[in-house]
C-alpha atoms as a PDB file:
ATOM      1  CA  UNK A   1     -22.737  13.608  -9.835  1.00  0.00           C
ATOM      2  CA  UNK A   2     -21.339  10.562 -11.435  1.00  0.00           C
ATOM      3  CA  UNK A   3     -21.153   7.183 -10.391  1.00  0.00           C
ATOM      4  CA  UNK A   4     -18.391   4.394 -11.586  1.00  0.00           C
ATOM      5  CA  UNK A   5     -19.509   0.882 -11.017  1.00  0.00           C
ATOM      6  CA  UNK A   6     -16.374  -1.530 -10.053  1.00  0.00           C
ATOM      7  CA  UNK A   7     -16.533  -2.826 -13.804  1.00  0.00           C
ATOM      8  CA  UNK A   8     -16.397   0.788 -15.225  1.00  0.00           C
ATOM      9  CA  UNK A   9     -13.838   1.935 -12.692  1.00  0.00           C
ATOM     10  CA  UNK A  10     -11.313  -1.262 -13.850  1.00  0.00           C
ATOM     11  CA  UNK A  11     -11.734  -0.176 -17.328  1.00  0.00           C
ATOM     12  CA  UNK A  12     -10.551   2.978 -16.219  1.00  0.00           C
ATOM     13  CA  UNK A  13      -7.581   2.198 -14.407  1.00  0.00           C
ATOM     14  CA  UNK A  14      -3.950   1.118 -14.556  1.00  0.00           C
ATOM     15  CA  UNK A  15      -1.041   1.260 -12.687  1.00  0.00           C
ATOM     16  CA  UNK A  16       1.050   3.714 -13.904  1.00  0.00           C
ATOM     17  CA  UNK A  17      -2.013   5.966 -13.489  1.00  0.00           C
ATOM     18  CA  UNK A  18      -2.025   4.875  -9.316  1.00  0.00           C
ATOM     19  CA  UNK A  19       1.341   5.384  -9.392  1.00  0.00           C
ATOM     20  CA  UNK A  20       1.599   9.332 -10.610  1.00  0.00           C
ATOM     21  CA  UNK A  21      -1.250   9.844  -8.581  1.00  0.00           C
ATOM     22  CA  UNK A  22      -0.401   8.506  -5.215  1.00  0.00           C
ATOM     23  CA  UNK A  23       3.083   9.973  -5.647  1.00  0.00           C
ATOM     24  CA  UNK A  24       1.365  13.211  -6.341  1.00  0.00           C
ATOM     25  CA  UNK A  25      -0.758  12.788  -3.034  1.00  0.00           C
ATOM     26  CA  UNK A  26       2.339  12.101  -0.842  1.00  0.00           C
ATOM     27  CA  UNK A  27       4.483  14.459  -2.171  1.00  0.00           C
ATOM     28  CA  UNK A  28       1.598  17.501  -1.390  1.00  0.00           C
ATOM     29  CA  UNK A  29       0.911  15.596   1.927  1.00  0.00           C
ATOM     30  CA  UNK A  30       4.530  16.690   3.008  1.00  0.00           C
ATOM     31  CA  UNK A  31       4.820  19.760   1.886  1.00  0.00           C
ATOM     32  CA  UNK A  32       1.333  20.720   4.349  1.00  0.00           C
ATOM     33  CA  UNK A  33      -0.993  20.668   0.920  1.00  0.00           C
ATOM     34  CA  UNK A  34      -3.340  18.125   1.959  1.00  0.00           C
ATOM     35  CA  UNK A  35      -5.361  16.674   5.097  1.00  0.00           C
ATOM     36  CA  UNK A  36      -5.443  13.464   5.883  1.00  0.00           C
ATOM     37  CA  UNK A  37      -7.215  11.844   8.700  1.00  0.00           C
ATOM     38  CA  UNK A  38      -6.501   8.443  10.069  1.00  0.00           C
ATOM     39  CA  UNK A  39      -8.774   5.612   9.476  1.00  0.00           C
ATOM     40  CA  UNK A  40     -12.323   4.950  12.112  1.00  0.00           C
ATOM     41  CA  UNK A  41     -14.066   2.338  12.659  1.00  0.00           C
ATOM     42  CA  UNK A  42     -17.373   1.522  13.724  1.00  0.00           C
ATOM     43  CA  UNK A  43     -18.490  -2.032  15.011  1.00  0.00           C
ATOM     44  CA  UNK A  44     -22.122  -3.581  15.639  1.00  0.00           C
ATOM     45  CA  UNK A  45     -22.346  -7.223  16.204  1.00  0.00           C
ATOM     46  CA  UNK A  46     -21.040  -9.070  12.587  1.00  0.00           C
ATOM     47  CA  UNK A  47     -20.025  -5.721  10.424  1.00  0.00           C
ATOM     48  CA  UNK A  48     -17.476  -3.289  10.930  1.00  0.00           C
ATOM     49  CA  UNK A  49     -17.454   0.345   9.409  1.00  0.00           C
ATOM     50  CA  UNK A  50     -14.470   1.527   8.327  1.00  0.00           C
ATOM     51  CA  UNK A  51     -13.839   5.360   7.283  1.00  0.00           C
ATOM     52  CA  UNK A  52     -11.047   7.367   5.746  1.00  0.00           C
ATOM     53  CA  UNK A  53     -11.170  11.168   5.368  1.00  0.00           C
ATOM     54  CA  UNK A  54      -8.880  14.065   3.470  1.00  0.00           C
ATOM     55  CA  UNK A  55      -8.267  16.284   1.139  1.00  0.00           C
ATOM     56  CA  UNK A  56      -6.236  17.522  -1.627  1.00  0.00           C
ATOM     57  CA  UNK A  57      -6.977  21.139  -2.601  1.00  0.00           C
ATOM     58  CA  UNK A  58      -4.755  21.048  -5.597  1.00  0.00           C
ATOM     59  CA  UNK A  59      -6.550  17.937  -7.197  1.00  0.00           C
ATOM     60  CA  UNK A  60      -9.598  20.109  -6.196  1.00  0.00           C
ATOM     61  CA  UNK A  61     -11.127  17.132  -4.531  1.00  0.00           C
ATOM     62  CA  UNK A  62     -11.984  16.443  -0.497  1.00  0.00           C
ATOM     63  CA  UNK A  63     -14.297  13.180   0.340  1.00  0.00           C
ATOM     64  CA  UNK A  64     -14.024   9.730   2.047  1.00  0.00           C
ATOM     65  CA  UNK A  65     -13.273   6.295   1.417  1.00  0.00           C
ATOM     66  CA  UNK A  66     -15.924   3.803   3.399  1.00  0.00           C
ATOM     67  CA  UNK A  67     -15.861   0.282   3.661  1.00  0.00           C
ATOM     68  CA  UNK A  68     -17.933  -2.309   5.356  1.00  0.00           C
ATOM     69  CA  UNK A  69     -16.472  -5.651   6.621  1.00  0.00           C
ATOM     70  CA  UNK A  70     -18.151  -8.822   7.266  1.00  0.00           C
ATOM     71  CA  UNK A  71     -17.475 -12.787   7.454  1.00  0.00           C
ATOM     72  CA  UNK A  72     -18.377 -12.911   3.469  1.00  0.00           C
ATOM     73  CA  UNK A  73     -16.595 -10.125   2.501  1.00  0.00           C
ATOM     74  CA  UNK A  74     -15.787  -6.902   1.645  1.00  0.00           C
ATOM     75  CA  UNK A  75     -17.554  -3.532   0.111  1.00  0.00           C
ATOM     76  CA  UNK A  76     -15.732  -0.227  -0.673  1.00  0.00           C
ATOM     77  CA  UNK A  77     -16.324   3.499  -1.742  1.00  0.00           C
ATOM     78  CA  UNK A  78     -14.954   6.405  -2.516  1.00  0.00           C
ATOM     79  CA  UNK A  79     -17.098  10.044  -2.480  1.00  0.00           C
ATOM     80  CA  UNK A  80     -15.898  12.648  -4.016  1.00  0.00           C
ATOM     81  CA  UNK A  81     -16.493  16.264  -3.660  1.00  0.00           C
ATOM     82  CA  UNK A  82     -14.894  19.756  -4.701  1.00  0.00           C
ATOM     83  CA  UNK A  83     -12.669  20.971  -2.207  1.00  0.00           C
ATOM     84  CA  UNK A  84     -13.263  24.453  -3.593  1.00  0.00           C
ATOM     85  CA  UNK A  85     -17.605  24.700  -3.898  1.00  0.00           C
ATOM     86  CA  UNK A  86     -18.562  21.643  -1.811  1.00  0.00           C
ATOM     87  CA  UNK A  87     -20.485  20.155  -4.843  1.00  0.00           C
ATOM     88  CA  UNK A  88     -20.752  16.432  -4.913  1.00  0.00           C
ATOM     89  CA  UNK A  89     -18.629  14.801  -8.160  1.00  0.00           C
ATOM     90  CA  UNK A  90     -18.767  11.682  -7.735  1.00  0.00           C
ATOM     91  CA  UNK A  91     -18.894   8.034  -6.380  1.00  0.00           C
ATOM     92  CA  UNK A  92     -16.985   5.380  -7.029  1.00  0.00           C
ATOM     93  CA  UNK A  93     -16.731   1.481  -6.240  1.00  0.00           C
ATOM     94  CA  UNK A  94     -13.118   1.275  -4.896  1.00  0.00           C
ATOM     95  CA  UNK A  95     -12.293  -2.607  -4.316  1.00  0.00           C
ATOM     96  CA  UNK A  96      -9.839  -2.408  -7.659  1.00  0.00           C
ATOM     97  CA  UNK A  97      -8.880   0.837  -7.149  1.00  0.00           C
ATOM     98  CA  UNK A  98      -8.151   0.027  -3.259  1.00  0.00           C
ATOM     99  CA  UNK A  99      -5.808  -2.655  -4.382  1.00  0.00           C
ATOM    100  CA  UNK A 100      -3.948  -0.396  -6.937  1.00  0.00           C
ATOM    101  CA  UNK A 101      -3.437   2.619  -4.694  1.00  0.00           C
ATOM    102  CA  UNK A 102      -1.518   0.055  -1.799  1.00  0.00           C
ATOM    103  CA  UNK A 103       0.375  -1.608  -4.560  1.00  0.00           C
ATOM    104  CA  UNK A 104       1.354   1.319  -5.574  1.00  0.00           C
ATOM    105  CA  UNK A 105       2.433   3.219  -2.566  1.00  0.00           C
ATOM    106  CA  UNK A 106       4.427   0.110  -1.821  1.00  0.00           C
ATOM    107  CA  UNK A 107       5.987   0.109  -4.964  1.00  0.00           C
ATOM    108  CA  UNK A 108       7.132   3.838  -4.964  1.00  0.00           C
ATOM    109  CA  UNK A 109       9.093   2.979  -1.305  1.00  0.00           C
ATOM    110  CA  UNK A 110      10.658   0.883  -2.838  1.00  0.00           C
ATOM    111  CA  UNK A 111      11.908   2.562  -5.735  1.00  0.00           C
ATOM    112  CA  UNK A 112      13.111   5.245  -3.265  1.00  0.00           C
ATOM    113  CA  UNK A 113      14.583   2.839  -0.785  1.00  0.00           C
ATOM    114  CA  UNK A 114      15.766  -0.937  -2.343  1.00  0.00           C
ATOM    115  CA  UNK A 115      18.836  -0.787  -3.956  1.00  0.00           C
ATOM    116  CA  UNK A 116      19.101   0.172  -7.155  1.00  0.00           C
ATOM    117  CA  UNK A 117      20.154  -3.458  -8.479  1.00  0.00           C
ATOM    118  CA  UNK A 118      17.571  -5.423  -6.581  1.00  0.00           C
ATOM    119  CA  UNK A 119      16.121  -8.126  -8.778  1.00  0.00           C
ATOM    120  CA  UNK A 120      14.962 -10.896  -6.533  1.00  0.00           C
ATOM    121  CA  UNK A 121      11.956 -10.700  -4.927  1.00  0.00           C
ATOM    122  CA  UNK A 122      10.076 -13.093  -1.987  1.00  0.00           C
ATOM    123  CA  UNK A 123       6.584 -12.610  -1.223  1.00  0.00           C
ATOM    124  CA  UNK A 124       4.668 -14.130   1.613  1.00  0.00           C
ATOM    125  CA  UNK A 125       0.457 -14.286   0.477  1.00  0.00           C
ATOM    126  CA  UNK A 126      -1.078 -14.819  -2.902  1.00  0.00           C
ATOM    127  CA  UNK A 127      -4.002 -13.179  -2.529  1.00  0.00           C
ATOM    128  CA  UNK A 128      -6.013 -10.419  -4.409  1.00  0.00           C
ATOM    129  CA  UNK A 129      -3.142  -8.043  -2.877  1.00  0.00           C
ATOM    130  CA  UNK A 130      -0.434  -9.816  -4.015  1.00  0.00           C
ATOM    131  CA  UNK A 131      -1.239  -9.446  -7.374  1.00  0.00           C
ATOM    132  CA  UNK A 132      -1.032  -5.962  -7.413  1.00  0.00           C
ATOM    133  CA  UNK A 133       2.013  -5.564  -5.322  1.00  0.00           C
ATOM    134  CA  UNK A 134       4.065  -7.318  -8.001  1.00  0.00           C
ATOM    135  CA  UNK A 135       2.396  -5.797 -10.820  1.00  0.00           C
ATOM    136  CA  UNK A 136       3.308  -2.408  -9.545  1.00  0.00           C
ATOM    137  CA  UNK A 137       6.781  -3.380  -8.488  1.00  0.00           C
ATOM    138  CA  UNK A 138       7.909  -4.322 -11.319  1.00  0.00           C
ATOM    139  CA  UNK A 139       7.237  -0.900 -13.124  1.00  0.00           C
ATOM    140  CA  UNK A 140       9.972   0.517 -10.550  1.00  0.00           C
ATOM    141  CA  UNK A 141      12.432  -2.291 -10.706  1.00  0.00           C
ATOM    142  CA  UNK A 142      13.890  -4.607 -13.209  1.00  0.00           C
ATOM    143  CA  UNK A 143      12.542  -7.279 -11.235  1.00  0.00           C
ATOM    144  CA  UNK A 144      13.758 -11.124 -12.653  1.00  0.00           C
ATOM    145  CA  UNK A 145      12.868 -13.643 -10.161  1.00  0.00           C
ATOM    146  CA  UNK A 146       9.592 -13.725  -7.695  1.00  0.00           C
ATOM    147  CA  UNK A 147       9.470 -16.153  -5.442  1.00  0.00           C
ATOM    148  CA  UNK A 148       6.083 -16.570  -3.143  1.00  0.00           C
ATOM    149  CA  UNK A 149       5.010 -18.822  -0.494  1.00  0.00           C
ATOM    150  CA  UNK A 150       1.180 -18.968   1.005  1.00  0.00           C
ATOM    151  CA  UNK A 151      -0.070 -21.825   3.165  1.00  0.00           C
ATOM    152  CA  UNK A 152      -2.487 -22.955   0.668  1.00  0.00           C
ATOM    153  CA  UNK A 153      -0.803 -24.828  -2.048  1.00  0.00           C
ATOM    154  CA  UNK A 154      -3.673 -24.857  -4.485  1.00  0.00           C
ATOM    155  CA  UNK A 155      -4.034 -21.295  -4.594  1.00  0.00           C
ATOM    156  CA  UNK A 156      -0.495 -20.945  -4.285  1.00  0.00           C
ATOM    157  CA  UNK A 157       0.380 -22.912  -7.596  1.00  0.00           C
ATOM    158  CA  UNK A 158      -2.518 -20.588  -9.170  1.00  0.00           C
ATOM    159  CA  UNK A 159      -1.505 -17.505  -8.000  1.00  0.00           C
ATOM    160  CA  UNK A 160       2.009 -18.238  -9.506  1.00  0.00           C
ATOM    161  CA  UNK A 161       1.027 -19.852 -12.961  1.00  0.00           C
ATOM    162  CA  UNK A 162      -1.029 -16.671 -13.343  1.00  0.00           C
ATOM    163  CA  UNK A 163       1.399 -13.763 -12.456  1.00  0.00           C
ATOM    164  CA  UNK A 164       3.815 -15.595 -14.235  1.00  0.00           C
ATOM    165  CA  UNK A 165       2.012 -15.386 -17.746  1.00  0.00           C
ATOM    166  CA  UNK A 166       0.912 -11.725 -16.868  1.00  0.00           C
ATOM    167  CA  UNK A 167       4.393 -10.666 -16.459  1.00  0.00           C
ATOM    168  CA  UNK A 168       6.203 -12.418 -18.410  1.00  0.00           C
ATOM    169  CA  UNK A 169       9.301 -13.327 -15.633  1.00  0.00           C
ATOM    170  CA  UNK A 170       9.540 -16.248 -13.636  1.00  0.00           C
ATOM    171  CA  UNK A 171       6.673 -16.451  -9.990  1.00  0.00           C
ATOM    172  CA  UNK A 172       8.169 -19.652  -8.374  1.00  0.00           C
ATOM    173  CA  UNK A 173       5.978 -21.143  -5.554  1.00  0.00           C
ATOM    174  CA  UNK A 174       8.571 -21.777  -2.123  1.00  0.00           C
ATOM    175  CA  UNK A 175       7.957 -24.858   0.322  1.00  0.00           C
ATOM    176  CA  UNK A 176       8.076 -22.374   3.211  1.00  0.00           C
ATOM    177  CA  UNK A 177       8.368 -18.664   4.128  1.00  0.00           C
ATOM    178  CA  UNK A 178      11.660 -18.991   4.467  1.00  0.00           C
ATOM    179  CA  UNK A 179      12.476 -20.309   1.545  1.00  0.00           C
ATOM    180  CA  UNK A 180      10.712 -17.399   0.007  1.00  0.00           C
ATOM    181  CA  UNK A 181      12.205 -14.547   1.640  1.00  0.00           C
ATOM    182  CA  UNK A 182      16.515 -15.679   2.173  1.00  0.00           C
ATOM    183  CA  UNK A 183      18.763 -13.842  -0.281  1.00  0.00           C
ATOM    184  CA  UNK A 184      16.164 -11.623  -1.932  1.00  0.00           C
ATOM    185  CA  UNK A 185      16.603  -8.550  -2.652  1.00  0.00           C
ATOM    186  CA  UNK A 186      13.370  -7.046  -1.550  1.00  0.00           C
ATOM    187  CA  UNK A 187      10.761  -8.957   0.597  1.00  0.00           C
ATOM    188  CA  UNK A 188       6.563  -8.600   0.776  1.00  0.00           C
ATOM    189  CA  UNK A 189       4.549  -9.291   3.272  1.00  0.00           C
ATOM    190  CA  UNK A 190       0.967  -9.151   2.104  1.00  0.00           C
ATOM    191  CA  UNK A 191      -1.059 -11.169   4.978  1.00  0.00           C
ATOM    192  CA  UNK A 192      -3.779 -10.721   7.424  1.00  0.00           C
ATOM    193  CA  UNK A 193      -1.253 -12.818  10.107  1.00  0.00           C
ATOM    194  CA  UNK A 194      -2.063 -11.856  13.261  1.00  0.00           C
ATOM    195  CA  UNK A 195       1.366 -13.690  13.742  1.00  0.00           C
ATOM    196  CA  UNK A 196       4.628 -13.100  12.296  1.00  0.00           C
ATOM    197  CA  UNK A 197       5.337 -14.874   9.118  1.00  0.00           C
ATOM    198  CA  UNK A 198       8.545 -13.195   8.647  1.00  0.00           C
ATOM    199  CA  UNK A 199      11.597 -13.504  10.866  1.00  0.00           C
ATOM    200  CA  UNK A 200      15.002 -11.497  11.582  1.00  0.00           C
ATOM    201  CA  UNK A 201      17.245 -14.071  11.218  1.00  0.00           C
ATOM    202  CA  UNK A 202      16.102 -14.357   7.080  1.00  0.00           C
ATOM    203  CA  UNK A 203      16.633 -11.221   6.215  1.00  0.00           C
ATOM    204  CA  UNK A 204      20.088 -10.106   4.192  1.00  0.00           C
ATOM    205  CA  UNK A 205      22.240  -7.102   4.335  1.00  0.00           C
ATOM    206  CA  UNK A 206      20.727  -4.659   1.585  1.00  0.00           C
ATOM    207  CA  UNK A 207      17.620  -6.231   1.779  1.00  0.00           C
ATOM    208  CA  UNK A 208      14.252  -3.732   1.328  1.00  0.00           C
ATOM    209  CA  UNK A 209      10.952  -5.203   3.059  1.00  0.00           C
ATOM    210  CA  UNK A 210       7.631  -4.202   2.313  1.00  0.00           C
ATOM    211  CA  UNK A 211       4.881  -5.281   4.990  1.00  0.00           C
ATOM    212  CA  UNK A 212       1.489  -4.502   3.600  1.00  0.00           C
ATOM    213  CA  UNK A 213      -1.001  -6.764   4.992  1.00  0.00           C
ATOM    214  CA  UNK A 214      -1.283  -5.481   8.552  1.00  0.00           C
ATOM    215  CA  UNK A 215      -4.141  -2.347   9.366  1.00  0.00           C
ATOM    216  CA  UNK A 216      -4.469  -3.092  13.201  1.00  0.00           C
ATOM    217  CA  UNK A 217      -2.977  -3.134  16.253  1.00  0.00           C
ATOM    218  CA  UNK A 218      -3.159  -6.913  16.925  1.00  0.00           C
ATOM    219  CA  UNK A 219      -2.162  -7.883  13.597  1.00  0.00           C
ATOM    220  CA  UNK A 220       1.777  -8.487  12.559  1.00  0.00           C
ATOM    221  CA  UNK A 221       3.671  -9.606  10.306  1.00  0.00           C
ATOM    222  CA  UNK A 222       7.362  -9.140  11.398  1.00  0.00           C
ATOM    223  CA  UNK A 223       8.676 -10.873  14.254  1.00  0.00           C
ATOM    224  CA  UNK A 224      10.711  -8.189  16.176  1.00  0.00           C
ATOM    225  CA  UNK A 225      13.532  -9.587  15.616  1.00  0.00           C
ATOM    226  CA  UNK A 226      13.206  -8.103  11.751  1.00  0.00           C
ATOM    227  CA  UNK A 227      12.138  -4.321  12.961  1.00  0.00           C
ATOM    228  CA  UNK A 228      15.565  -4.385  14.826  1.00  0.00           C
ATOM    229  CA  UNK A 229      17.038  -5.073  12.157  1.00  0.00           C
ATOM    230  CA  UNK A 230      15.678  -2.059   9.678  1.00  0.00           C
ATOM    231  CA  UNK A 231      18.208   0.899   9.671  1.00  0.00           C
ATOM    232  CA  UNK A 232      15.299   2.499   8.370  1.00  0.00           C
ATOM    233  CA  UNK A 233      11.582   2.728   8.490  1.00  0.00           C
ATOM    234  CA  UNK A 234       9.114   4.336   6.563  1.00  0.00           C
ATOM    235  CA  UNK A 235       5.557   4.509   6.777  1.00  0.00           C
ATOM    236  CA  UNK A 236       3.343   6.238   4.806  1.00  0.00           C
ATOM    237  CA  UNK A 237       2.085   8.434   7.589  1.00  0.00           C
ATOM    238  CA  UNK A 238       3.255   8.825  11.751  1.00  0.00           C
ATOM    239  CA  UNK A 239      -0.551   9.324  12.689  1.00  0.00           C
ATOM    240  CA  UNK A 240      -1.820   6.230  10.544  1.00  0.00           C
ATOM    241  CA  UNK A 241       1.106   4.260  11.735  1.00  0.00           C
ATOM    242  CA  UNK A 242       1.106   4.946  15.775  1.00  0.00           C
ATOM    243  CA  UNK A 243      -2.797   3.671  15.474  1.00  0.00           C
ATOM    244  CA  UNK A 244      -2.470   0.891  12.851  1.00  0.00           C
ATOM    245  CA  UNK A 245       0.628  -0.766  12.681  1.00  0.00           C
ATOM    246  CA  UNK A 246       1.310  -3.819  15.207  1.00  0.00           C
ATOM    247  CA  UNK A 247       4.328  -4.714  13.484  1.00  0.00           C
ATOM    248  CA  UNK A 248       5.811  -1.163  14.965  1.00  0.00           C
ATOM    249  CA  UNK A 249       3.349  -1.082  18.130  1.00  0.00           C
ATOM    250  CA  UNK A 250       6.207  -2.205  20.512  1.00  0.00           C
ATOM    251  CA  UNK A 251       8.575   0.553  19.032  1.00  0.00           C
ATOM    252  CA  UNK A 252       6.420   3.550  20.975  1.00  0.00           C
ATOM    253  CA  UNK A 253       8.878   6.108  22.636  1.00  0.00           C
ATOM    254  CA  UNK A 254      11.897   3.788  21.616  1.00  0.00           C
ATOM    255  CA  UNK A 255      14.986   5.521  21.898  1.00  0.00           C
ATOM    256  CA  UNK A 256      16.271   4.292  18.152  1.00  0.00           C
ATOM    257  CA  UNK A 257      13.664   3.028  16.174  1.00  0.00           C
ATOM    258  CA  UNK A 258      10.903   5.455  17.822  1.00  0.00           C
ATOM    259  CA  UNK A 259       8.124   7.118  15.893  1.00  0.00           C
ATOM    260  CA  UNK A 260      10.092  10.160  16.020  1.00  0.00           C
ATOM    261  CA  UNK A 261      12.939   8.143  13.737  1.00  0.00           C
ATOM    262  CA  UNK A 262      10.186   7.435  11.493  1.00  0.00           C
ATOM    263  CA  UNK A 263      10.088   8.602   7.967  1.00  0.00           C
ATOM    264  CA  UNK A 264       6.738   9.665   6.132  1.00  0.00           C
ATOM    265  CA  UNK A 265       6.492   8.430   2.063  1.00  0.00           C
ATOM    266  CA  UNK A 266       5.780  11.682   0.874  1.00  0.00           C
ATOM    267  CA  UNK A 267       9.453  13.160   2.678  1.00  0.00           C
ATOM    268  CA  UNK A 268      11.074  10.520   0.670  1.00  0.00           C
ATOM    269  CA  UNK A 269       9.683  10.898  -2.598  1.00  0.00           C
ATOM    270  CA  UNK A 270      10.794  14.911  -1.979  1.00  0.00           C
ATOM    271  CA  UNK A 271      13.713  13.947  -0.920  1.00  0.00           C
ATOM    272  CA  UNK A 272      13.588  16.190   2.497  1.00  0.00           C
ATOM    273  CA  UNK A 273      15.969  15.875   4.436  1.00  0.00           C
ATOM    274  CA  UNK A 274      15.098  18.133   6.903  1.00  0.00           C
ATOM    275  CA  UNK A 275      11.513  15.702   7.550  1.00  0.00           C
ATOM    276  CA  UNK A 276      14.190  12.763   7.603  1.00  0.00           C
ATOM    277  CA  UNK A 277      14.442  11.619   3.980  1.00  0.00           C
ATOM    278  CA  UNK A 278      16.373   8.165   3.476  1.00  0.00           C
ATOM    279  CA  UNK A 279      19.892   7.636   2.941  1.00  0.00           C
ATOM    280  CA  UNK A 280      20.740   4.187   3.051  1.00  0.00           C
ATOM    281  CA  UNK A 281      24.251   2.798   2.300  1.00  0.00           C
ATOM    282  CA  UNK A 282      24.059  -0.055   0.331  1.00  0.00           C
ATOM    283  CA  UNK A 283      23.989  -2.964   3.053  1.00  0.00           C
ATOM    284  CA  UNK A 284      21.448  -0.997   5.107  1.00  0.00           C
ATOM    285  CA  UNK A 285      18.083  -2.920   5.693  1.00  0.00           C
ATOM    286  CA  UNK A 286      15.221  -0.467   4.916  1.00  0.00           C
ATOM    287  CA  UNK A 287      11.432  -0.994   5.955  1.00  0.00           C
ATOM    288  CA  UNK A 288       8.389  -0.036   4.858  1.00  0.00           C
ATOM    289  CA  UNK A 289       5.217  -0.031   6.752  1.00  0.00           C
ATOM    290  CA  UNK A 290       1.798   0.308   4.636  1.00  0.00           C
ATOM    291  CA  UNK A 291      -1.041   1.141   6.371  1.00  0.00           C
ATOM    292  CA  UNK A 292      -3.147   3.144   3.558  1.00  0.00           C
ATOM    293  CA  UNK A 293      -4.142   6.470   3.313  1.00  0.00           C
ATOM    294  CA  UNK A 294      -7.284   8.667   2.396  1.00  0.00           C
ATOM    295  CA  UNK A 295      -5.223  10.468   0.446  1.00  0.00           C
ATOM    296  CA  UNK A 296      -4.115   7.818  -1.955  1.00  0.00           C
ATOM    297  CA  UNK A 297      -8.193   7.097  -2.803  1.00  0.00           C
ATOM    298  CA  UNK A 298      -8.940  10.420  -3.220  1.00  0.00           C
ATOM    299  CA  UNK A 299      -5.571  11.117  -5.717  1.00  0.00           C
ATOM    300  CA  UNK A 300      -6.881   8.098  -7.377  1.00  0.00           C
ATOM    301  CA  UNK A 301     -10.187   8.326  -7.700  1.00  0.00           C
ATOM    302  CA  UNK A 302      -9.990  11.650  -8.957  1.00  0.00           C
ATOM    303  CA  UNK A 303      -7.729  10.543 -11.945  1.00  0.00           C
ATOM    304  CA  UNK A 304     -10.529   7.760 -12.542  1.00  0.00           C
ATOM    305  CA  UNK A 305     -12.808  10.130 -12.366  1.00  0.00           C
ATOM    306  CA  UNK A 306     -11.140  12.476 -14.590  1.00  0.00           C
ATOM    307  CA  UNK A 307     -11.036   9.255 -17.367  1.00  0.00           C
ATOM    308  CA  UNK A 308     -14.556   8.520 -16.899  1.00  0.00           C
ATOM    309  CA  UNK A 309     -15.491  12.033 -17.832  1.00  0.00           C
ATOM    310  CA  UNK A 310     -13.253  12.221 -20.941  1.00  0.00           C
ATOM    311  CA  UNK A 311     -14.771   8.621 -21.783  1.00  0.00           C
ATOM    312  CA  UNK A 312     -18.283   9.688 -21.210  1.00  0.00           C
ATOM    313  CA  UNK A 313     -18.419   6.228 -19.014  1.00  0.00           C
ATOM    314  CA  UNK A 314     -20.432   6.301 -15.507  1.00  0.00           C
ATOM    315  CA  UNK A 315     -24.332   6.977 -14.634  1.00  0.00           C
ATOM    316  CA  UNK A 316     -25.083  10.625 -13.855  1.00  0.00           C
ATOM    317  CA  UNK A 317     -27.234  11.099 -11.182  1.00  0.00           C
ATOM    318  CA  UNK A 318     -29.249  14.089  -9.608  1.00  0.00           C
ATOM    319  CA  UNK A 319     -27.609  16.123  -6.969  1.00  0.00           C
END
């Protein structure tokens, strides 16, 4: 069995790698070849557990992505074993890769759902996130102007100065959220708000949202206002979704916007139309709803993995 330290595992990735791999996840997700089960938690007093299992026969690979939280921070992940003997393969720290394999998931909606021509972007945070939401979505669009609002100026003008050297195109820091987000083209939110920070009355004809930062019920980033106003939404799974997403909580049994009017990633990407595939006109407002997936760790951690043995990088240990 090998393990990847965070260090090793960053030499090892990219984002075109998390991109063919979580598009490989989804796309077996929805045609029934892989499990995925939604997200657990377990709480004692000042740390939370959090668990994601599944499987991806194909890939050969079935394991779990764990994660403790705490008031100082985070600490992620991801086991590996093969689907087909059991045997243990691997484990790998997953903070990086955890960022990558969201970014990336976001940025393949939006290839499949923003128009075509999009350009603009807003994006509400500038965190550790944000970085790798932009990074990834400009690989699927020819993306010319970014424009970002956070409430902390300091790390604002940072966050901004930075991306803006690393890809080469203007990241202009906004005044206000609103500012941000009027007359883009496609929208990010990419917060831990347990209040919306994005309203209806912004958004634009055409206009593709992403909302990333929310993975609970009591979290949200949209005010309602904006869900009524998606033509379409998208989340990367129903299951995840129904227990995860406060943004969409109020939308249970709705007659229109409904879970059952809710398209799955991995239908888009294959273009199904019979699961409910996407087909927007051109001033339709499309939304998608993140949440996070075993899957997309376990697609990704297996291509890592894959590197690191080609590399001969990582610390093999006994079984």
């Amino acid at each position: 069995m090998l393990y990847l330290n965070e260090d090793e595992v960053s030499s090892l990735l990219d984002m075109p790698l998390a991109l063919q791999a979580v598009e490989q996840a989804h796309r077996l997700h929805a045609r029934g070849e892989a499990v995925d089960v939604p997200r657990q938690r377990t709480r004692v007093p000042g740390v939370m557990l959090h668990m994601l299992q599944g499987a991806i026969p194909a890939l050969d690979v079935i394991g779990f992505k764990a994660y403790t939280t705490t008031r100082s921070g985070a600490h992620f992940q991801v086991h590996l074993f093969s689907a087909s003997t059991g045997t243990p393969l691997a484990i790998l720290s997953a903070n990086r890769l955890g960022m990558f394999r969201t970014a990336a998931a976001c940025a393949l909606a939006a290839r499949e759902l923003s128009r075509t021509d999009a350009t603009t972007v807003g994006m509400l945070g500038a965190g550790w996130q944000a970085q790798g939401q932009l990074e990834a979505l400009c690989l699927v669009r020819d993306i010319q102007s970014i424009r970002v609002f956070a409430r902390r100026s300091d790390a604002l003008q940072l966050f901004c100065a930075d991306m803006s050297a690393r890809l080469g195109r203007p990241v202009l820091p906004m005044p206000s959220a609103e500012a941000a987000i009027r007359q883009a083209d496609i929208a990010i939110t990419i917060t831990p708000s347990a209040t919306p920070v994005l309203l209806g009355e912004w958004l634009s004809p055409g206009m593709h949202i992403t909302a990333a930062g929310s993975n609970a019920l009591q979290r949200r980033e949209l005010d309602e206002h904006a869900v009524s106003r998606a033509n379409h939404i998208c989340v990367d799974s129903r299951a995840t979704a129904l227990n995860e997403a406060g943004d969409l909580a109020h939308l249970h049994g709705h007659a229109k916007q409904g879970e059952a009017s809710w398209c799955e990633l991995g239908a888009v990407l294959n273009r199904d139309e019979a699961a409910g595939a996407v087909s927007r006109l051109p001033n339709d407002i499309t939304l998608f709803q993140s949440q996070g997936m075993a899957i997309q760790d376990l697609a990704l951690a297996k291509a890592v993995f894959d590197r690191a043995l080609k590399a001969n990088v990582g610390l093999c240990m006994g079984a």
